[in-house]
C-alpha atoms as a PDB file:
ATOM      1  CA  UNK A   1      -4.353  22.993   9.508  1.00  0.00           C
ATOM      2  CA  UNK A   2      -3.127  19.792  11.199  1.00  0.00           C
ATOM      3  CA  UNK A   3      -1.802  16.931   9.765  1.00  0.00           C
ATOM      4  CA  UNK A   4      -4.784  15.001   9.207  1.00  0.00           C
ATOM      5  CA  UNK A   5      -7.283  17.929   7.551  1.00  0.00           C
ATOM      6  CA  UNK A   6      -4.659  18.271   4.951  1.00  0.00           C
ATOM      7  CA  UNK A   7      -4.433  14.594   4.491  1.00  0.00           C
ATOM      8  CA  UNK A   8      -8.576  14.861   3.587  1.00  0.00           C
ATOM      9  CA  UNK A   9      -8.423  18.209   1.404  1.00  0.00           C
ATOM     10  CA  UNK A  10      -5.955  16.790  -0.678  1.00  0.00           C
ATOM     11  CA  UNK A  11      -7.963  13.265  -0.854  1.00  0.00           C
ATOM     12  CA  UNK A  12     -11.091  14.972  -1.777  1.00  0.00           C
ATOM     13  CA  UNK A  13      -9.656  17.072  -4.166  1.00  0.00           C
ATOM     14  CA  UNK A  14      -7.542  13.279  -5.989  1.00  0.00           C
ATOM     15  CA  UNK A  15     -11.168  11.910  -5.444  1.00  0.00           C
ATOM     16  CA  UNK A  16     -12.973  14.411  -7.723  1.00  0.00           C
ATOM     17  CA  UNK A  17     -12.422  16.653 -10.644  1.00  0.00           C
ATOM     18  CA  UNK A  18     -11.059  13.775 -13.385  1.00  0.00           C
ATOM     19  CA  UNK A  19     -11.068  11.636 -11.035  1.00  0.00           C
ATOM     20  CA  UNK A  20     -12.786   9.101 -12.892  1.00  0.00           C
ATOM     21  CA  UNK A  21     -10.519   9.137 -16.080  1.00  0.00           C
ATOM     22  CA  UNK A  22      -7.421   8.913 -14.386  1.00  0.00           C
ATOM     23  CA  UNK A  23      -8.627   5.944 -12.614  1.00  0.00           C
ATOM     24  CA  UNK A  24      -9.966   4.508 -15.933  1.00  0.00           C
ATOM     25  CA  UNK A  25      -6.648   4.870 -17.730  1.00  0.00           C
ATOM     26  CA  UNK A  26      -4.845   3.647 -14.377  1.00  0.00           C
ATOM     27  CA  UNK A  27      -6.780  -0.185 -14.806  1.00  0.00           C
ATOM     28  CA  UNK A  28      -6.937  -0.025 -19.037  1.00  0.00           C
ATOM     29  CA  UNK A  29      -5.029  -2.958 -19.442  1.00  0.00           C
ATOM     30  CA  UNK A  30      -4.258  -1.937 -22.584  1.00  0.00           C
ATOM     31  CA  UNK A  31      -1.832   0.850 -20.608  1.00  0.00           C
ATOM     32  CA  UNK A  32       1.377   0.297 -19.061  1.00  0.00           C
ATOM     33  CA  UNK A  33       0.116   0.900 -15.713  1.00  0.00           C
ATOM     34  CA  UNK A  34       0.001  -1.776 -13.051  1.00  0.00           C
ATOM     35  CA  UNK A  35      -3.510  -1.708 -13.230  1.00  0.00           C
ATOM     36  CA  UNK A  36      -5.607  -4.497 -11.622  1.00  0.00           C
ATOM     37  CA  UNK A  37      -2.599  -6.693 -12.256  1.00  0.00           C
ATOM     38  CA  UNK A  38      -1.152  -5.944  -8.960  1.00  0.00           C
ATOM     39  CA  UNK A  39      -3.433  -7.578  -6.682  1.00  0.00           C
ATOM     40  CA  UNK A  40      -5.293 -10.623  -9.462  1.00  0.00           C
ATOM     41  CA  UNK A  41      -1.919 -11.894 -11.231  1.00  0.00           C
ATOM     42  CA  UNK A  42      -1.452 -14.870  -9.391  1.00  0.00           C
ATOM     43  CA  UNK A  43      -1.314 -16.857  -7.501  1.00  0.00           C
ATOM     44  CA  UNK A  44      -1.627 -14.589  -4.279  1.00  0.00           C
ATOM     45  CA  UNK A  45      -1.840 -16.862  -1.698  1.00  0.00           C
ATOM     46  CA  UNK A  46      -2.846 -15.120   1.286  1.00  0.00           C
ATOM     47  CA  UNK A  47      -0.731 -16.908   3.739  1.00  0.00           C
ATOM     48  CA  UNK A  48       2.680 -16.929   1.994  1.00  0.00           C
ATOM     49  CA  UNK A  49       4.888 -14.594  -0.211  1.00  0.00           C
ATOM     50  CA  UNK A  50       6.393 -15.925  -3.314  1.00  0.00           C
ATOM     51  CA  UNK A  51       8.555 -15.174  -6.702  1.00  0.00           C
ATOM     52  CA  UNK A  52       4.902 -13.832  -7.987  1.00  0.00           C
ATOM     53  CA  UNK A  53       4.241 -11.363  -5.276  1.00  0.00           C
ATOM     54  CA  UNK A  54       7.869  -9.539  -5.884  1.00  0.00           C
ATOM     55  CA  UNK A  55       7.006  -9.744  -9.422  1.00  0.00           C
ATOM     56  CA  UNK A  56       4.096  -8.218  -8.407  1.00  0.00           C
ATOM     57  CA  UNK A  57       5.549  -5.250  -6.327  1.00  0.00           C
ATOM     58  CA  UNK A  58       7.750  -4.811  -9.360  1.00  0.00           C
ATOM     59  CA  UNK A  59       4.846  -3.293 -11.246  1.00  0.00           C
ATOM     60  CA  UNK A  60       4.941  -0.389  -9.175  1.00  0.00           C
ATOM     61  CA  UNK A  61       8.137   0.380  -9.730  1.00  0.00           C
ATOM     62  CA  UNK A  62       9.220  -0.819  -6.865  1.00  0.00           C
ATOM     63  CA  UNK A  63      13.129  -2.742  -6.928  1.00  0.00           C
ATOM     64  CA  UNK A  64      13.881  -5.474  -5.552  1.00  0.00           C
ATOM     65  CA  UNK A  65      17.302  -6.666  -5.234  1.00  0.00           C
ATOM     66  CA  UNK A  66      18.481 -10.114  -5.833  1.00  0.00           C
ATOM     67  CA  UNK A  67      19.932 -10.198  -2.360  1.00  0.00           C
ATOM     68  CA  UNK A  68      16.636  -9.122  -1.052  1.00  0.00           C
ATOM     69  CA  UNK A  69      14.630 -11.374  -2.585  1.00  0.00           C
ATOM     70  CA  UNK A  70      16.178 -14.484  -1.401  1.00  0.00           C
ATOM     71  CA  UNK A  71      16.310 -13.312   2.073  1.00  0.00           C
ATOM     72  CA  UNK A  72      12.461 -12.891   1.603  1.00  0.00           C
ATOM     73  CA  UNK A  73      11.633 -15.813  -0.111  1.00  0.00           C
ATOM     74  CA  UNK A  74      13.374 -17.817   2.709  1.00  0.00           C
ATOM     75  CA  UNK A  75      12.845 -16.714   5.738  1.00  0.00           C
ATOM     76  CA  UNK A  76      10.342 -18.493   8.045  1.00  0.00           C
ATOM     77  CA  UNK A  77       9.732 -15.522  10.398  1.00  0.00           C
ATOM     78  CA  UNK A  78       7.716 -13.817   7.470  1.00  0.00           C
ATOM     79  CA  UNK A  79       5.248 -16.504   7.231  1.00  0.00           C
ATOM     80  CA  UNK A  80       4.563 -16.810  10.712  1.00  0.00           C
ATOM     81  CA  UNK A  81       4.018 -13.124  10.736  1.00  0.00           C
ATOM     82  CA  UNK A  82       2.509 -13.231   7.722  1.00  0.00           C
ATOM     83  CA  UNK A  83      -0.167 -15.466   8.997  1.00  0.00           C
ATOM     84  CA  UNK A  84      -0.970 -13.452  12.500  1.00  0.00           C
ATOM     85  CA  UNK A  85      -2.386 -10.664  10.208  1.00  0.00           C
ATOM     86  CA  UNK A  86      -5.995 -11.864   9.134  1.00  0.00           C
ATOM     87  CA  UNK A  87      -7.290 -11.662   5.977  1.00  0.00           C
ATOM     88  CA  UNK A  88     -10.684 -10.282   6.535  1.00  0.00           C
ATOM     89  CA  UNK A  89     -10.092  -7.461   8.449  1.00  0.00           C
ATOM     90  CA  UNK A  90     -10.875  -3.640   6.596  1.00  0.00           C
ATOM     91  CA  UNK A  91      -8.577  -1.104   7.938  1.00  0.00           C
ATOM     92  CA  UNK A  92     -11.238   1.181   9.029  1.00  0.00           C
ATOM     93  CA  UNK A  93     -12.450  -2.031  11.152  1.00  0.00           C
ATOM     94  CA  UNK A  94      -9.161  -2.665  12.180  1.00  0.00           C
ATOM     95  CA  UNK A  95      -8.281  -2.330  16.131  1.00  0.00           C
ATOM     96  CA  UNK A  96      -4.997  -1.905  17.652  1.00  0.00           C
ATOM     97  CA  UNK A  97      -4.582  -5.813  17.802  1.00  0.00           C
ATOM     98  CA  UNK A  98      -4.493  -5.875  14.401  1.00  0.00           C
ATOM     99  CA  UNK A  99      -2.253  -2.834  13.436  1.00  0.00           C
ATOM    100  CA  UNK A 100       0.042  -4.866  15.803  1.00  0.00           C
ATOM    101  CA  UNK A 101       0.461  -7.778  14.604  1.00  0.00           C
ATOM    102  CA  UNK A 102       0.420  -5.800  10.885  1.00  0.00           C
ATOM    103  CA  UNK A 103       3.320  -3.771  12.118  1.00  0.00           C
ATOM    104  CA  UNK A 104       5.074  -6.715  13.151  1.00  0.00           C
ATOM    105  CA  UNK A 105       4.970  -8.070   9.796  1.00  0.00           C
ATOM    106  CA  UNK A 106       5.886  -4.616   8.293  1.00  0.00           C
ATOM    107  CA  UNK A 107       8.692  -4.442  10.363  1.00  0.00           C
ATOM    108  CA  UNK A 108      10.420  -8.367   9.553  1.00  0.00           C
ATOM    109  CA  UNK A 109       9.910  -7.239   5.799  1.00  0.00           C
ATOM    110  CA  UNK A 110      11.793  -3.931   6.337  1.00  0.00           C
ATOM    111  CA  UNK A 111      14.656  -6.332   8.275  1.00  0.00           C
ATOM    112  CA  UNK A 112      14.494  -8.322   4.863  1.00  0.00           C
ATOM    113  CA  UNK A 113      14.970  -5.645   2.467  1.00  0.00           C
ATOM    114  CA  UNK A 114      17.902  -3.787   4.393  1.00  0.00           C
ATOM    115  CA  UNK A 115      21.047  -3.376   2.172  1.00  0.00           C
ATOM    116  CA  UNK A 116      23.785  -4.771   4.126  1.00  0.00           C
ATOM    117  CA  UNK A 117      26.432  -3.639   2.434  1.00  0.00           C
ATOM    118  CA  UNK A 118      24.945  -0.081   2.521  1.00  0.00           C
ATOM    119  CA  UNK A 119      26.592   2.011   5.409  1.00  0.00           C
ATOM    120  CA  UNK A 120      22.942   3.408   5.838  1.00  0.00           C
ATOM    121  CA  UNK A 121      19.772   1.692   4.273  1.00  0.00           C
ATOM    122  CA  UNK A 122      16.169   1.988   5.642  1.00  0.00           C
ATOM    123  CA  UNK A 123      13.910   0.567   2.646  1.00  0.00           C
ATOM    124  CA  UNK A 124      10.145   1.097   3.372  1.00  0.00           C
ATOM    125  CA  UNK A 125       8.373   1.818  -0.170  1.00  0.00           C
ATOM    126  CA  UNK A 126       9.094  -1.897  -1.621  1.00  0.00           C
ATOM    127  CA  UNK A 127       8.108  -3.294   1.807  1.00  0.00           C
ATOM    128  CA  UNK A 128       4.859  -1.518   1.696  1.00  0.00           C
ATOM    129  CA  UNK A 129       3.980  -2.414  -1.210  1.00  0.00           C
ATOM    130  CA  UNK A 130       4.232  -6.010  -0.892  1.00  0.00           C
ATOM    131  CA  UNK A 131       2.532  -6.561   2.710  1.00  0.00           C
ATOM    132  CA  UNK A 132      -0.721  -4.503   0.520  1.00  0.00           C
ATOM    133  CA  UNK A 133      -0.405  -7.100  -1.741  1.00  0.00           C
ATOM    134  CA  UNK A 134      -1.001  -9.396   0.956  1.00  0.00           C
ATOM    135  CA  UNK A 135      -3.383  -7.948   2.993  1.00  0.00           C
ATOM    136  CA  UNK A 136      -4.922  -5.436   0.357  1.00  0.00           C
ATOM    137  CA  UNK A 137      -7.915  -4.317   2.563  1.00  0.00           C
ATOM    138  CA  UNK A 138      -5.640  -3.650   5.446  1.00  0.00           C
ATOM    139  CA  UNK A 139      -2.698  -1.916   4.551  1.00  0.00           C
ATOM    140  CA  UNK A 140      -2.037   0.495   2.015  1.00  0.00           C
ATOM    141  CA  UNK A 141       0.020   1.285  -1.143  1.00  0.00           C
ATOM    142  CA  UNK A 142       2.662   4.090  -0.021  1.00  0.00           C
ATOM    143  CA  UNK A 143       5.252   5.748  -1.426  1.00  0.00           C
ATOM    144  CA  UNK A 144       7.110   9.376  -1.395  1.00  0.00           C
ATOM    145  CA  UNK A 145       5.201  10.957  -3.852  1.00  0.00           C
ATOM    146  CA  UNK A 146       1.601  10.188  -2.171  1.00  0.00           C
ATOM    147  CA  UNK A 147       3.148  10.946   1.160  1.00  0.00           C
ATOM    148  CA  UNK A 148       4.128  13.933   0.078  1.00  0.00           C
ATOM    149  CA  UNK A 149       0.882  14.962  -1.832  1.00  0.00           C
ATOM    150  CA  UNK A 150      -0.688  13.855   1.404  1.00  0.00           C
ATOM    151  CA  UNK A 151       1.509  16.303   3.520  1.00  0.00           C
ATOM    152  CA  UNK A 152       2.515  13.829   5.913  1.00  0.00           C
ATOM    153  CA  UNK A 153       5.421  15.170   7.665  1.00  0.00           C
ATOM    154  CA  UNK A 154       8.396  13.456   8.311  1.00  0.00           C
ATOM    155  CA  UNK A 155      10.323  12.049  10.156  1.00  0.00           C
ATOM    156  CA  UNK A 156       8.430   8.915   8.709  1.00  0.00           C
ATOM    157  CA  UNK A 157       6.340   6.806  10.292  1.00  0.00           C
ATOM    158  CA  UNK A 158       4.767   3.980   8.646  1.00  0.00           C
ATOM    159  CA  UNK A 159       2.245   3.657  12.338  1.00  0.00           C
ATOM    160  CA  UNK A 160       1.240   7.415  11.813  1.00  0.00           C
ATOM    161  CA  UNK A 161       0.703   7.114   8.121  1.00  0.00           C
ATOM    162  CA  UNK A 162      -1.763   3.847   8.642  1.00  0.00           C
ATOM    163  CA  UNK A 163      -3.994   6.037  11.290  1.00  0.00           C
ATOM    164  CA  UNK A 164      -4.110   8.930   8.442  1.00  0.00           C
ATOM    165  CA  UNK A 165      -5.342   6.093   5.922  1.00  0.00           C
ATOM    166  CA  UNK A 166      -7.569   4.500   8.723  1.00  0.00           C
ATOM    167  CA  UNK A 167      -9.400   8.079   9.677  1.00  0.00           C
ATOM    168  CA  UNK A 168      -9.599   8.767   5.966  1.00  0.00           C
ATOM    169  CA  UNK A 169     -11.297   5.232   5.177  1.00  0.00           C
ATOM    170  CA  UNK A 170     -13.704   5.925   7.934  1.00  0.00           C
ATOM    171  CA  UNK A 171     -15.306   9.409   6.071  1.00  0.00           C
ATOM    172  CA  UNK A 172     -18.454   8.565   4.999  1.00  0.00           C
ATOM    173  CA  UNK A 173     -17.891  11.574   1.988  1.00  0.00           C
ATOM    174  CA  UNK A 174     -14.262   9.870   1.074  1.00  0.00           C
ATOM    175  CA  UNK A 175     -16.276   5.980   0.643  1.00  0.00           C
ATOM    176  CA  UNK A 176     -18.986   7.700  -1.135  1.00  0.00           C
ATOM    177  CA  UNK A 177     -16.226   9.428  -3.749  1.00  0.00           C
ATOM    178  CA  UNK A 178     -14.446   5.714  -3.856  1.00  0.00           C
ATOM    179  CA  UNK A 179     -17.578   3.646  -4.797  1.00  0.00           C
ATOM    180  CA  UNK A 180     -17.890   6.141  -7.392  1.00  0.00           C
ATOM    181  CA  UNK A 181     -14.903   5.240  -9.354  1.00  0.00           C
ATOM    182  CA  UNK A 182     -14.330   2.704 -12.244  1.00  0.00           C
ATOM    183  CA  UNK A 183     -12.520  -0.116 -10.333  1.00  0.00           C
ATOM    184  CA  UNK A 184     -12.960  -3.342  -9.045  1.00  0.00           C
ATOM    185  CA  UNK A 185     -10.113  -3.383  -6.509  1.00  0.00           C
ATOM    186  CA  UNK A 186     -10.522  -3.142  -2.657  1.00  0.00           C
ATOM    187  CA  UNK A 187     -11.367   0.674  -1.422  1.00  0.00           C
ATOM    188  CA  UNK A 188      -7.911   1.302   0.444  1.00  0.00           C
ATOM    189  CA  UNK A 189      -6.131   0.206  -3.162  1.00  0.00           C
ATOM    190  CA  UNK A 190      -8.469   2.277  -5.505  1.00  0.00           C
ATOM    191  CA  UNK A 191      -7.992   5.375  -2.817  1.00  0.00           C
ATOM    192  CA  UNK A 192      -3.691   4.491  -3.204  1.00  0.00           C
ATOM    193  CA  UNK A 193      -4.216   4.769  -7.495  1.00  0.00           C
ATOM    194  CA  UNK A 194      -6.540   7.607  -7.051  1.00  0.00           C
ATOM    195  CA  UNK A 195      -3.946   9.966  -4.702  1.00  0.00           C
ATOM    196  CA  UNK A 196      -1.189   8.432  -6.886  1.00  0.00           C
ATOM    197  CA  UNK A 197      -2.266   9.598 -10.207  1.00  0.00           C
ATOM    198  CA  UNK A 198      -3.324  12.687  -9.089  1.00  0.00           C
ATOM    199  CA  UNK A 199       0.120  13.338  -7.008  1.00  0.00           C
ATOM    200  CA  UNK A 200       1.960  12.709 -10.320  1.00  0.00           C
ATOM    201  CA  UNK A 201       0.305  15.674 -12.401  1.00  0.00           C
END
C-alpha cells in the first residue's frame, strides 16, 4: 500500500465510527479542548501575525518561546510573505503557485522559530500551526501524532505532507464524511480535529 492509500484508510476510518462525538466534545466549549477557539478568538487579521495568533497556537499545545516570539512578532519578511499567500484559496483548489508562495511563508516561520542556542533545532509543529491559523482553508494543522496515524514516512516533508492533505481534500467520499460532522470550522481544520482525536485513542 503506498503512502497515500494509507493516508485515506486511516482518514476514513477517523471520519466514521464515533466520529461525530469526538468531534462534538473536541468544539464543547465547555471542554478544555481548543475547540473553535483556535481560528474565531481574535482578532485574526488575515494579513498580519500578532501576540493573539501565538496565543492562539498555544491552545494546541504548541510552545512558543519568548525568544521566538519576538523574532516573529518583528520581523517584516513574515508579513510580506504573509501577504503573497491569498486568503481565498481552498487547498484542493490550490495550484503550484500557491503552495509556493505558502511554502515560502512556511519556511521564514521555521527560520523564526529556530533555537539558536540549540546545537541542532528544526521546529516545524508550532510553525504549522500558526500559518493554519492564517490561512485556515489552505494549510493544515500537523503534528507527530497525526503524521504518524497518517503513516507518512519520514524523513519529513512539510511539501509531501500538503499533497497528502490536498489529494485527500479532493475525495468526494472524504468531503461527504466532513460535511457530516458537528463543526463550523473550515473542512481542512475539522479533517486536522477529526484525525487528531482519533490518533490520540
Amino acid at each position: 500500500m503506498d503512502e497515500f492509500a494509507r493516508a485515506r484508510a486511516a482518514t476514513l476510518d477517523a471520519l466514521t465510527g464515533d466520529a461525530a462525538s469526538r468531534v462534538a466534545a473536541y468544539y464543547d466549549p465547555d471542554s478544555n479542548y481548543a475547540g473553535g477557539s483556535f481560528l474565531a478568538i481574535g482578532p485574526n487579521v488575515p494579513t498580519e501575525v500578532t501576540a493573539v495568533d501565538l496565543f492562539a497556537v498555544t491552545l494546541l499545545n504548541a510552545d512558543i518561546g519568548a525568544c521566538a516570539a519576538r523574532r516573529v512578532l518583528a520581523d517584516e519578511q513574515l508579513v510580506v510573505d504573509l501577504r503573497a499567500v491569498p486568503t481565498d484559496v481552498h487547498l484542493e483548489d490550490a495550484d503550484d503557485g500557491v503552495l509556493e508562495v505558502a511554502g515560502r511563508l512556511y519556511e521564514t516561520l521555521r527560520r523564526l522559530f529556530v533555537d539558536l542556542r540549540a546545537v541542532r533545532s528544526d521546529p516545524w509543529v508550532a510553525p504549522a500551526k500558526l500559518a493554519a491559523r492564517k490561512r485556515p482553508w489552505l494549510l493544515p494543522v500537523r503534528d507527530g501524532l497525526v503524521r504518524q496515524y497518517l503513516g507518512m514516512q519520514r524523513p519529513y516533508s512539510y511539501r509531501r505532507d500538503w499533497q497528502i492533505y490536498q489529494r485527500l481534500m479532493r475525495d468526494e467520499q472524504i468531503r461527504d464524511l466532513l460535511d457530516d460532522l458537528p463543526a463550523d470550522d473550515p473542512a481542512l481544520r475539522v479533517l486536522d480535529v477529526a484525525l487528531w482525536t482519533r490518533a490520540r485513542q
